[in-house]
C-alpha atoms as a PDB file:
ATOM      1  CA  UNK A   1      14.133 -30.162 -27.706  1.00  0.00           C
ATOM      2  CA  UNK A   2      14.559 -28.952 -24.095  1.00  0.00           C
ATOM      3  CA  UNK A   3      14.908 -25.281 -25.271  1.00  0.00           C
ATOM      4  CA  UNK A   4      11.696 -25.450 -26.781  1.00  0.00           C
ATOM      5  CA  UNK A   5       9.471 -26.066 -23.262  1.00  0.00           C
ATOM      6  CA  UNK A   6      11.536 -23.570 -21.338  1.00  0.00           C
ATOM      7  CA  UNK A   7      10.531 -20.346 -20.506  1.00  0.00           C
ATOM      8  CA  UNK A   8      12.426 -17.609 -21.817  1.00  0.00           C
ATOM      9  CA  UNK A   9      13.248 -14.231 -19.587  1.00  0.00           C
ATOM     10  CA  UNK A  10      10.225 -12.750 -21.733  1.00  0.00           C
ATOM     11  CA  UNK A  11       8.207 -15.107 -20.946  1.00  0.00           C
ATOM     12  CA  UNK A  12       8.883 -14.736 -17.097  1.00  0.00           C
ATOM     13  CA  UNK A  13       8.798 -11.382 -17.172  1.00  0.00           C
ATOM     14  CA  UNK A  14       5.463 -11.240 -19.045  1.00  0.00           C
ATOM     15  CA  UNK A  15       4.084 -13.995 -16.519  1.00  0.00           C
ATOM     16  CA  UNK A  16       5.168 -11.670 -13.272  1.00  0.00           C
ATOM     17  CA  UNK A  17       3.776  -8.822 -14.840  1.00  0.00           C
ATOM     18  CA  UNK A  18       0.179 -10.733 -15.404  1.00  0.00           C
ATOM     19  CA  UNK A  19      -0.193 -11.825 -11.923  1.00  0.00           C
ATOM     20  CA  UNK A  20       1.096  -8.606 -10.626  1.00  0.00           C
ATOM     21  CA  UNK A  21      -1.906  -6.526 -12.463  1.00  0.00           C
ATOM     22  CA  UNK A  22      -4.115  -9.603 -12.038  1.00  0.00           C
ATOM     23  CA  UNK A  23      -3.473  -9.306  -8.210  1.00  0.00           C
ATOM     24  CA  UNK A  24      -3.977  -5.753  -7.798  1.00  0.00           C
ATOM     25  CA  UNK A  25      -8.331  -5.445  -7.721  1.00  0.00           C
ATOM     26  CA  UNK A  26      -8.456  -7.912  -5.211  1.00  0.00           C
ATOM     27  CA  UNK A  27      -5.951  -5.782  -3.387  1.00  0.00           C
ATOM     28  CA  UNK A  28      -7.588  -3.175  -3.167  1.00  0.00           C
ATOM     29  CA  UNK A  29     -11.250  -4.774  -2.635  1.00  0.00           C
ATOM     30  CA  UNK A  30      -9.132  -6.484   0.332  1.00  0.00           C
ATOM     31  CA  UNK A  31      -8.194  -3.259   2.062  1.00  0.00           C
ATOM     32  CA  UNK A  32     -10.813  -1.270   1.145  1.00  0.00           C
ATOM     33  CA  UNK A  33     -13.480  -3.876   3.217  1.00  0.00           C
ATOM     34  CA  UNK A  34     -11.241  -4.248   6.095  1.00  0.00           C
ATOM     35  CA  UNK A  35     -11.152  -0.418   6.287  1.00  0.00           C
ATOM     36  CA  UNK A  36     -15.070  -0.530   5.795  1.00  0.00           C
ATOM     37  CA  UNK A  37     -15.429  -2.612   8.551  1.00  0.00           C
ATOM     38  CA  UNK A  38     -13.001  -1.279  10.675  1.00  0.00           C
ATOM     39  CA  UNK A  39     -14.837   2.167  10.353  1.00  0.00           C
ATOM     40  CA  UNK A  40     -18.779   0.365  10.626  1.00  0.00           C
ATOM     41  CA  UNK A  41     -17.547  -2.071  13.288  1.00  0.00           C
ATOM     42  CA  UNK A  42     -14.520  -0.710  15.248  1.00  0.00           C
ATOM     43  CA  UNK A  43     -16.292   0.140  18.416  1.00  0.00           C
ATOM     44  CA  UNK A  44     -17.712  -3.312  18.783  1.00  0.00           C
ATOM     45  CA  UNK A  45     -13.998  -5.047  18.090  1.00  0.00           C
ATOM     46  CA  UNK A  46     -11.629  -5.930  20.537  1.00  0.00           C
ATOM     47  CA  UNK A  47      -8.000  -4.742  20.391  1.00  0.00           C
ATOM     48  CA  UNK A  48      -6.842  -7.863  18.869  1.00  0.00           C
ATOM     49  CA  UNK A  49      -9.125  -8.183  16.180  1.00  0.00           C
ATOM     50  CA  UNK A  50      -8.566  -3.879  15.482  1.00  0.00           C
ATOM     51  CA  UNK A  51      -4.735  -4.738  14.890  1.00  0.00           C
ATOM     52  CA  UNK A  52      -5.444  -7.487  12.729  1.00  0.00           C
ATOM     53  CA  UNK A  53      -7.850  -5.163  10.081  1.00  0.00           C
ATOM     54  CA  UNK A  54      -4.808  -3.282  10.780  1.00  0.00           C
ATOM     55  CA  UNK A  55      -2.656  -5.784   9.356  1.00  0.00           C
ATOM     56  CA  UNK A  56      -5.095  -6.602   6.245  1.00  0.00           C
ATOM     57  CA  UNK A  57      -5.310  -3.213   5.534  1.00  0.00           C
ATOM     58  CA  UNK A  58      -0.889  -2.392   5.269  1.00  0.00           C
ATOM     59  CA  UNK A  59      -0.579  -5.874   3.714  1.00  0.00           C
ATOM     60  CA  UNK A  60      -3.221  -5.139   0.894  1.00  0.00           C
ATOM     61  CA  UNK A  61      -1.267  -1.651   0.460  1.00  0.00           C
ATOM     62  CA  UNK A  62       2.209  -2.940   0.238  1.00  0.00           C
ATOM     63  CA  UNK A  63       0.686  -5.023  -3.015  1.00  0.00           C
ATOM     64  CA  UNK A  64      -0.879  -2.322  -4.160  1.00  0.00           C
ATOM     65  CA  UNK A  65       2.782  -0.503  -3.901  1.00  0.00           C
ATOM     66  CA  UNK A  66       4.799  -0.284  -7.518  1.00  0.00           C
ATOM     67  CA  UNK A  67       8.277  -2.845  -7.165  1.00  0.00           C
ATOM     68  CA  UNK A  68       6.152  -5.580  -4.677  1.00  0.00           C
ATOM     69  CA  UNK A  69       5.658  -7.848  -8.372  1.00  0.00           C
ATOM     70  CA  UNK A  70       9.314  -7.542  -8.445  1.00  0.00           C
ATOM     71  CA  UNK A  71       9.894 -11.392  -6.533  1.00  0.00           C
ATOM     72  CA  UNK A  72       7.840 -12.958  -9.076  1.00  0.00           C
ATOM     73  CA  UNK A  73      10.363 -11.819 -11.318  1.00  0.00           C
ATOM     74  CA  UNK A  74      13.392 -14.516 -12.044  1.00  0.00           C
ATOM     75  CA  UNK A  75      16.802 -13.483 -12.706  1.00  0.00           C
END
């Protein structure tokens, strides 16, 4: 009874690999604002608020990187 409501590796895998392509538009729609606004706005940002677009922008291209998916995926 048990087996039958858990997941198999398939299933996990299949899951992970869901979210991973579900996750990548907004990705890149993240970075590719910051870097618009960065680029229309940079000269009227402070240095703080420069590094952090800078920070948007490498987080939303280490998703966008093939093997980042890979921690949704169970042993």
């Amino acid at each position: 009874m048990v087996a039958q409501h858990s997941p198999t590796n398939a299933d996990l895998k299949q899951f992970a690999y869901v979210i991973s392509h579900d996750l990548q538009e907004p990705s890149r729609a993240m970075t590719m604002f910051a870097q618009l606004l960065a680029g229309d706005y940079g000269q009227q940002l402070d240095l703080t608020a420069l590094d952090d677009m800078i920070d948007i922008v490498e987080g939303g291209v280490r998703m966008g990187e093939p093997g980042w998916a890979d921690y949704l995926i169970w042993p």
